[in-house]
Protein backbone atom coordinates (compact mmCIF):
# COMPACT_ATOMS: atom_id res chain seq x y z
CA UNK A 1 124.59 102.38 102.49
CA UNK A 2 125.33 98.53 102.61
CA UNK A 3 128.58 97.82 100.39
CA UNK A 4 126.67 95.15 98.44
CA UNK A 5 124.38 97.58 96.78
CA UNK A 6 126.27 98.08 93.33
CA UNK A 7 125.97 99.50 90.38
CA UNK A 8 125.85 98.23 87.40
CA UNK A 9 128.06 100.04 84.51
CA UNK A 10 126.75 100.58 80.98
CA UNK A 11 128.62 98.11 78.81
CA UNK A 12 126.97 95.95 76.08
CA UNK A 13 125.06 96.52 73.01
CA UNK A 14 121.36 95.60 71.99
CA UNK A 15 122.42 93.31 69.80
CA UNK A 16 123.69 90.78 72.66
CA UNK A 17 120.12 90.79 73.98
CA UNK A 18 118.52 89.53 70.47
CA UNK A 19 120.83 86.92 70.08
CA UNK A 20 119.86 85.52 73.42
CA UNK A 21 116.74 83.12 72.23
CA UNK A 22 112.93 83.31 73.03
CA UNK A 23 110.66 81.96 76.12
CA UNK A 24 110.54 78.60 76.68
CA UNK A 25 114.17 77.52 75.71
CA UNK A 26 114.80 77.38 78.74
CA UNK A 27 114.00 76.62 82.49
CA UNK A 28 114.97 80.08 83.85
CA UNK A 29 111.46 81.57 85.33
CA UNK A 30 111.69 78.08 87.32
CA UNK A 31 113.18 79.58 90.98
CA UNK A 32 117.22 79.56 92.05
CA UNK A 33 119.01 77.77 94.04
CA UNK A 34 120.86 80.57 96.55
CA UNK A 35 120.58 79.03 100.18
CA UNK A 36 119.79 82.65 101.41
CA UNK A 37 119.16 86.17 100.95
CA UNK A 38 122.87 86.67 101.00
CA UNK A 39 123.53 84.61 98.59
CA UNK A 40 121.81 86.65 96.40
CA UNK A 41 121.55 88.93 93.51
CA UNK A 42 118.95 91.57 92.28
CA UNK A 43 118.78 94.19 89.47
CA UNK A 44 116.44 96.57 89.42
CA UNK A 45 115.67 98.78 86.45
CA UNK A 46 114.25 101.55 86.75
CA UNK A 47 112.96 103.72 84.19
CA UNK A 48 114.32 107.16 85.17
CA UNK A 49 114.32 109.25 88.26
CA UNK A 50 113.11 112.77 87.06
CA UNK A 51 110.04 112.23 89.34
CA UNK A 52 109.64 111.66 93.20
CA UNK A 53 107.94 108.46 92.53
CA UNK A 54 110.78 106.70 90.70
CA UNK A 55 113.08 107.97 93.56
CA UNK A 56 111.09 106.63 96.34
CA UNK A 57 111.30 103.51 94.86
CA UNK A 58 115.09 103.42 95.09
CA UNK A 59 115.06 104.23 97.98
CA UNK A 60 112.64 101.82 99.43
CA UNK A 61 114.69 98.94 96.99
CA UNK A 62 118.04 100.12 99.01
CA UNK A 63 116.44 99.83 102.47
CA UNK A 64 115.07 96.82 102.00
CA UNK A 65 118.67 95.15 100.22
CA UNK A 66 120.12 96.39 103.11
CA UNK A 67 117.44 94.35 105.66
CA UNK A 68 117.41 91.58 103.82
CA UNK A 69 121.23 91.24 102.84
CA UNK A 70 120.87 90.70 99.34
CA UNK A 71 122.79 92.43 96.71
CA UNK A 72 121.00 95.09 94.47
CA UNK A 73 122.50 96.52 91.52
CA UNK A 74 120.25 99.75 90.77
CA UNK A 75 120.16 101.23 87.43
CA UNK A 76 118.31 104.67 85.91
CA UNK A 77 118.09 104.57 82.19
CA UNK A 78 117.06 108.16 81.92
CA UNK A 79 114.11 107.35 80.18
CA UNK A 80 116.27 105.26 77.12
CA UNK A 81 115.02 102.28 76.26
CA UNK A 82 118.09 101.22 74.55
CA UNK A 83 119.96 102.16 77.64
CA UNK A 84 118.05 100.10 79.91
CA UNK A 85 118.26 97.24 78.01
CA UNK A 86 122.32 97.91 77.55
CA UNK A 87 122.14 98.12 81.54
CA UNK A 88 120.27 94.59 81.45
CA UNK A 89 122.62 92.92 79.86
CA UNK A 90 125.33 94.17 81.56
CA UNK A 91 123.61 93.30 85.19
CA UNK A 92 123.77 89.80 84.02
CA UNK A 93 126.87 89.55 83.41
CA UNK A 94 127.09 90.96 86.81
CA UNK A 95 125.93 88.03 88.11
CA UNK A 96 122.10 88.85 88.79
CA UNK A 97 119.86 85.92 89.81
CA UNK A 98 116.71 87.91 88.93
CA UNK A 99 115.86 91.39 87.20
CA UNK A 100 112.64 93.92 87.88
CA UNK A 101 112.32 95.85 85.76
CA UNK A 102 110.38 99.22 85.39
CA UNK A 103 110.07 98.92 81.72
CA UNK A 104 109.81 102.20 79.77
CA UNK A 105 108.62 101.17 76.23
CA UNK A 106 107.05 98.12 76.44
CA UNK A 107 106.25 98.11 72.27
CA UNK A 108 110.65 98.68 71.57
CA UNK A 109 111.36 96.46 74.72
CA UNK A 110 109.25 93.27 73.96
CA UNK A 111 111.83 91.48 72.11
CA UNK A 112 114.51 91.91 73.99
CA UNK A 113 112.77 91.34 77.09
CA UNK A 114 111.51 87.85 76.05
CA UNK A 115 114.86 87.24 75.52
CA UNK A 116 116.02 88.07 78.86
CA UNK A 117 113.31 86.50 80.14
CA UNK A 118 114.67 83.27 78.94
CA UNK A 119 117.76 83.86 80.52
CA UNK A 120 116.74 84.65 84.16
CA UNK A 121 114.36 85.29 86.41
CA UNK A 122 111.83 88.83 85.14
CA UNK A 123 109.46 90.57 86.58
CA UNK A 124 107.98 93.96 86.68
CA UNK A 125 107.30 96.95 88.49
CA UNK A 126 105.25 100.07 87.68
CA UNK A 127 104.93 98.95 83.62
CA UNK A 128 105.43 95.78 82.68
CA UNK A 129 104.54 94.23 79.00
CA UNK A 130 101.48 91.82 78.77
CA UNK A 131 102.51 87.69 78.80
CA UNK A 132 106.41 88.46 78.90
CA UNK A 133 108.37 87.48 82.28
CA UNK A 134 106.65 86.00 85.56
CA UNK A 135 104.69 89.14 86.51
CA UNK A 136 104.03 93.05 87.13
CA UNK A 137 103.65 94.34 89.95
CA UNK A 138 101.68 97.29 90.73
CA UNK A 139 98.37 99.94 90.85
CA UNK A 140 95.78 99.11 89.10
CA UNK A 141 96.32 102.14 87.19
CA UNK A 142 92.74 102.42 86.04
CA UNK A 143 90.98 101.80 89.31
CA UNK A 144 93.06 104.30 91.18
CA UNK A 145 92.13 106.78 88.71
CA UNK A 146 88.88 105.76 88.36
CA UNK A 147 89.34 106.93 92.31
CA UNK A 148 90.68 110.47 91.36
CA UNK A 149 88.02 111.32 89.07
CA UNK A 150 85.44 109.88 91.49
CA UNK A 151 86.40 112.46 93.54
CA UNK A 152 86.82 115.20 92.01
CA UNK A 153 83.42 115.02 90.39
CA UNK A 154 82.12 116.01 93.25
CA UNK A 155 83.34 119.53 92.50
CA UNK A 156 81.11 119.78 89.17
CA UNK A 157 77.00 119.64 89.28
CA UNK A 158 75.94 116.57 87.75
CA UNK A 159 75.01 116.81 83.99
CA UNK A 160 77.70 119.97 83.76
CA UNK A 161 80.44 119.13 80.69
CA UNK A 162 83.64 119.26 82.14
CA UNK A 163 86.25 120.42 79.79
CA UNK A 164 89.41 118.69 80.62
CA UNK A 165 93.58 119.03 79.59
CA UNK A 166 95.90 116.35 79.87
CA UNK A 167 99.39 117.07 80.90
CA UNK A 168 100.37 112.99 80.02
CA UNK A 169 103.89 110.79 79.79
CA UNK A 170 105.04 111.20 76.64
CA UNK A 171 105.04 108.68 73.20
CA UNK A 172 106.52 105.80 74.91
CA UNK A 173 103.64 106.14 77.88
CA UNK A 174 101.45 103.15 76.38
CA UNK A 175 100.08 101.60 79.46
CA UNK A 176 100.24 103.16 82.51
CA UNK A 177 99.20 106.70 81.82
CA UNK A 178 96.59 105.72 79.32
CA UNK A 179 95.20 103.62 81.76
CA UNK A 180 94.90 106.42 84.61
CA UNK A 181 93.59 108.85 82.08
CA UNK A 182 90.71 105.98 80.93
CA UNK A 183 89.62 105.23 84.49
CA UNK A 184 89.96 109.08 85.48
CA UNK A 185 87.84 110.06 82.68
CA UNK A 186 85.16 107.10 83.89
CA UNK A 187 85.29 108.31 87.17
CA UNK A 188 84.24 111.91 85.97
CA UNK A 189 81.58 110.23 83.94
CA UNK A 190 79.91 107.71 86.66
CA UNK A 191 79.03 111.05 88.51
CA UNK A 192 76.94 111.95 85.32
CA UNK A 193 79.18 114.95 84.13
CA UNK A 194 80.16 114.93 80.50
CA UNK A 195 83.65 115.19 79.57
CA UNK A 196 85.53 116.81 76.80
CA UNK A 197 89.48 116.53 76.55
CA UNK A 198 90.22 119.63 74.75
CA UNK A 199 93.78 119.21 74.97
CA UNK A 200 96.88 116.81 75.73
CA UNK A 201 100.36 117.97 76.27
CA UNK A 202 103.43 115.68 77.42
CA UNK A 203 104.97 116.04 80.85
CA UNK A 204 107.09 113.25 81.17
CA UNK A 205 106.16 112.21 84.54
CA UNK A 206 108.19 115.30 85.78
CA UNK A 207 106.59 118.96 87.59
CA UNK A 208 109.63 120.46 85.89
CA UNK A 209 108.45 119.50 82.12
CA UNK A 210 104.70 119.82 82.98
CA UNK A 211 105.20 123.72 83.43
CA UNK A 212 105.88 124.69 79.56
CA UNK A 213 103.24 121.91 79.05
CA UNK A 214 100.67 123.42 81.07
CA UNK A 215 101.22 126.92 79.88
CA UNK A 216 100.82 125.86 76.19
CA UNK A 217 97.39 123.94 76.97
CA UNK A 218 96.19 126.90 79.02
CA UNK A 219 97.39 129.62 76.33
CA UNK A 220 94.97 127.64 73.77
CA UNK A 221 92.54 126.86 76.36
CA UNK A 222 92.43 129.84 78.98
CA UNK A 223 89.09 128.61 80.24
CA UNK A 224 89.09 125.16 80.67
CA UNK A 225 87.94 123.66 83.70
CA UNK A 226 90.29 120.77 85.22
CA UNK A 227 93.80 119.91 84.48
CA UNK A 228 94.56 116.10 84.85
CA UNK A 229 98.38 115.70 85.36
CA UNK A 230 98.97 111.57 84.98
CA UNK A 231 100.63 111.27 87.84
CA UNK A 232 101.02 113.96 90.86
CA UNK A 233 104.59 115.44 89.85
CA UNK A 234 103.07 116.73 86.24
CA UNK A 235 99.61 117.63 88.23
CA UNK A 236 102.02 119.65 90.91
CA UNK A 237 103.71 121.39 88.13
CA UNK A 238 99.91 122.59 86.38
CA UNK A 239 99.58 123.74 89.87
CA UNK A 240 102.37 126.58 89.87
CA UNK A 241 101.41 127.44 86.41
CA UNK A 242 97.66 128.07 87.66
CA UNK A 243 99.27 129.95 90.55
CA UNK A 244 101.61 132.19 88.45
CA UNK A 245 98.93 133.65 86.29
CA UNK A 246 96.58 134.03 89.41
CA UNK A 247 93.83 131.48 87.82
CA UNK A 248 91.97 130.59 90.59
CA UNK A 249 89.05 128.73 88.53
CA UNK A 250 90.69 125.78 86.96
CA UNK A 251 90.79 122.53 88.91
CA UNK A 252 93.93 120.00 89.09
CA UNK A 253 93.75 116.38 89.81
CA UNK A 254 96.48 113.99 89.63
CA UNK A 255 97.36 110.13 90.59
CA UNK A 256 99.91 108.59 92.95
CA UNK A 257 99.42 110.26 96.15
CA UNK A 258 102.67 112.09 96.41
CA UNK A 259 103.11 114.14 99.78
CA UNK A 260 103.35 117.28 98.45
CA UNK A 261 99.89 116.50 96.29
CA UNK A 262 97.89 115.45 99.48
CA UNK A 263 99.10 118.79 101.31
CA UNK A 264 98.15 120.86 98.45
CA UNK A 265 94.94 119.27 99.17
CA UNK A 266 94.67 119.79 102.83
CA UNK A 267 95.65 123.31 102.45
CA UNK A 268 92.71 124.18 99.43
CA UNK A 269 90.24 121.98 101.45
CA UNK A 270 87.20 121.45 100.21
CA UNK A 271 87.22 124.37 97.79
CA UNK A 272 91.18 124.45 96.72
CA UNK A 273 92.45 123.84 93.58
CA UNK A 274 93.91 120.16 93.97
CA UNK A 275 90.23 118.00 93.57
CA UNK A 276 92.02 114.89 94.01
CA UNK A 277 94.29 111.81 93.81
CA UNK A 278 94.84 108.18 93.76
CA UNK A 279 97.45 106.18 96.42
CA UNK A 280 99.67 104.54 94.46
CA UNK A 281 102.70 103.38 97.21
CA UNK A 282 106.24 102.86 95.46
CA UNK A 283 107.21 101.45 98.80
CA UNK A 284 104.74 98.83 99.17
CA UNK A 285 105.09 97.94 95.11
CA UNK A 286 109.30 97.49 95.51
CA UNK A 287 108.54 95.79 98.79
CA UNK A 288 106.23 93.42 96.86
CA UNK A 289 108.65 93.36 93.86
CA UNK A 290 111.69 92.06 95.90
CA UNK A 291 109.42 89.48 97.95
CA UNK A 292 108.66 87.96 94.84
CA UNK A 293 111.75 88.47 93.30
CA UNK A 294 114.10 86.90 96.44
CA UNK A 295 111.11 83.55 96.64
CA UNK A 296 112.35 82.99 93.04
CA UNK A 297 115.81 83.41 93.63
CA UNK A 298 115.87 81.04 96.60
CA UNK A 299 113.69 78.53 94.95
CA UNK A 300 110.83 79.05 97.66
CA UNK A 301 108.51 79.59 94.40
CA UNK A 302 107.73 79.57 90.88
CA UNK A 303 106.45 81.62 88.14
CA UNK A 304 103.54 79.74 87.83
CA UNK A 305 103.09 80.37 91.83
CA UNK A 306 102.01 83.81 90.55
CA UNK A 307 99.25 85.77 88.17
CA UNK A 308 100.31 87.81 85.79
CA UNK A 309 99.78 91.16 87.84
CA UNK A 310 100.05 91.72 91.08
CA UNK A 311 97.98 94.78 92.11
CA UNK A 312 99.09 97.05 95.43
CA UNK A 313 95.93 98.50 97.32
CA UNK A 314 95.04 101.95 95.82
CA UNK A 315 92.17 104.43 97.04
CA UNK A 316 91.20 107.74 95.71
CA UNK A 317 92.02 111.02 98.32
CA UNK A 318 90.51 113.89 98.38
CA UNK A 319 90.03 116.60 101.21
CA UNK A 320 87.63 114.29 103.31
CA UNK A 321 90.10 111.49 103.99
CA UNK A 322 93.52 113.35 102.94
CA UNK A 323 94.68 113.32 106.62
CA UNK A 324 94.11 109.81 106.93
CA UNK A 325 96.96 109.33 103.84
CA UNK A 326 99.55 112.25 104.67
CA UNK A 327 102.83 110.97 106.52
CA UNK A 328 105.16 114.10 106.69
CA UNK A 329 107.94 111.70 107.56
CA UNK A 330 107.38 110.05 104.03
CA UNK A 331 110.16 109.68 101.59
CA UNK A 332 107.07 110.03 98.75
């Protein structure tokens, strides 16, 4: 690993962040000044790393700080928000020329955020909060799954009522898994099934957690007929449950395209268990992320150069096209 990547230590309080001001005291979302990559400083945030996707994403950031020759101080809050916004603080008093951030409550974080904002360079990645910083970047979590449940309505007959659990992301979820769970549900419903969400149960984005949450929904619900995991690591988890008590009936479907989601796919086929998913790359979203971030940092652009999201290409997978999306050499 280059020697530049740091990390940032866990210093300063919330408090420092509040202080700070509001938007538009100051100049900062403007662009640097470094002369070139190496003159350069990045933090990203990243909400926790409990899930492949997360993971990926560091180590996609790393590989690329490394190309370019910029310095990246990477931080996991563990799912805090309080942490990441200590970590925040203390990256710019490392010296950072621009944050991304993957922000994890975007209702506690607003403030604070604004503040920073003002400060430096912001954007997001992943889960951003609506008019703060220059811009997220990211799925269009509703379109990709829209995608999913496109797909996997075509394992239902049309007019059937689909009974359908939700293994989701927790309290501080507000706008990415709500989102997925929206367009999934619309998917389901533009193939004229009916849909009724008999249960929800929090996985926190991790196959670990979604095991006790899938075996409480399917206690309650023993028959119900697909199990929606908000993104592939909680839908992977429903999985073993459903395997473990030999139920052979009820569906999964998940969003992100993990690896491991798109094999369980090819090896069902057409009639497995796993209906379906929707590509969301971490790679090409923290490739897309640092771009953005490094042209403001070098003065090559602006915030205004850029809309307020920035949306990766997604598409749904299911087992017709799944071999066009596996990569067994893929970190994700």
């Amino acid at each position: 690993m280059n020697r530049r990547i740091g990390t940032a230590v866990v210093a300063a309080s919330v408090l420092a962040l509040t202080a700070c001001g509001s938007v538009g005291d100051s100049d900062s979302s403007s662009g640097g000044s470094a002369d070139s990559p190496e003159d350069v400083t990045i933090g990203f945030l990243q909400r926790q790393l409990d899930a492949p996707y997360y993971s990926a994403m560091q180590a996609a950031a790393e590989d690329i700080a490394e190309e370019q020759g910029f310095t990246l101080l990477f931080q996991n809050a563990s799912g805090d928000p309080v942490t990441q916004l200590d970590q925040a603080q203390t990256m710019l008093s490392q010296g950072a020329d621009v944050l991304v951030v993957n922000a994890i409550s975007p209702e506690t974080e607003r403030s604070q955020l604004e503040a920073l904002a003002d400060q430096v360079p912001l954007l997001f990645i992943d889960t951003g909060i609506p008019e703060v910083g220059v811009t997220s970047v990211g799925s269009d979590n509703a379109a990709i799954g829209r995608d999913s449940g496109e797909i996997a309505a075509e394992r239902f007959e049309q007019g059937q009522t689909v009974s359908l659990a939700v293994i989701n992301g927790g309290p501080n979820d507000e706008i990415v898994g709500p989102a997925r769970q929206q367009g999934f549900i619309e998917g389901l419903e533009s193939a004229g099934l009916t849909v009724d969400v008999v249960a929800e149960a929090t996985g926190n984005y991790s196959q670990d957690e979604a095991v006790p949450a899938t075996e409480s929904v399917l206690a309650a619900n023993p028959d119900v007929d697909l199990v929606l995991g908000l993104n592939d690591a909680m839908a992977l988890g429903a999985l073993t449950v459903l395997q473990d008590q030999a139920n052979t009936t009820t569906l999964v479907a998940g969003v992100d395209g993990q690896k491991e989601a798109i094999q369980a796919i090819l090896d069902g086929g057409c009639e497995g268990q796993y209906a379906a998913t929707g590509l969301n790359s971490p790679s090409a979203a923290t490739e897309r992320a640092l771009e953005i971030a490094l042209q403001l940092a070098t003065g090559e652009a602006e915030a205004g150069d850029f809309e307020a999201e920035e949306f990766i290409e997604g598409a749904g997978v299911g087992c017709d096209n799944a071999e066009e999306f596996y990569d067994e050499n893929s970190v994700f």
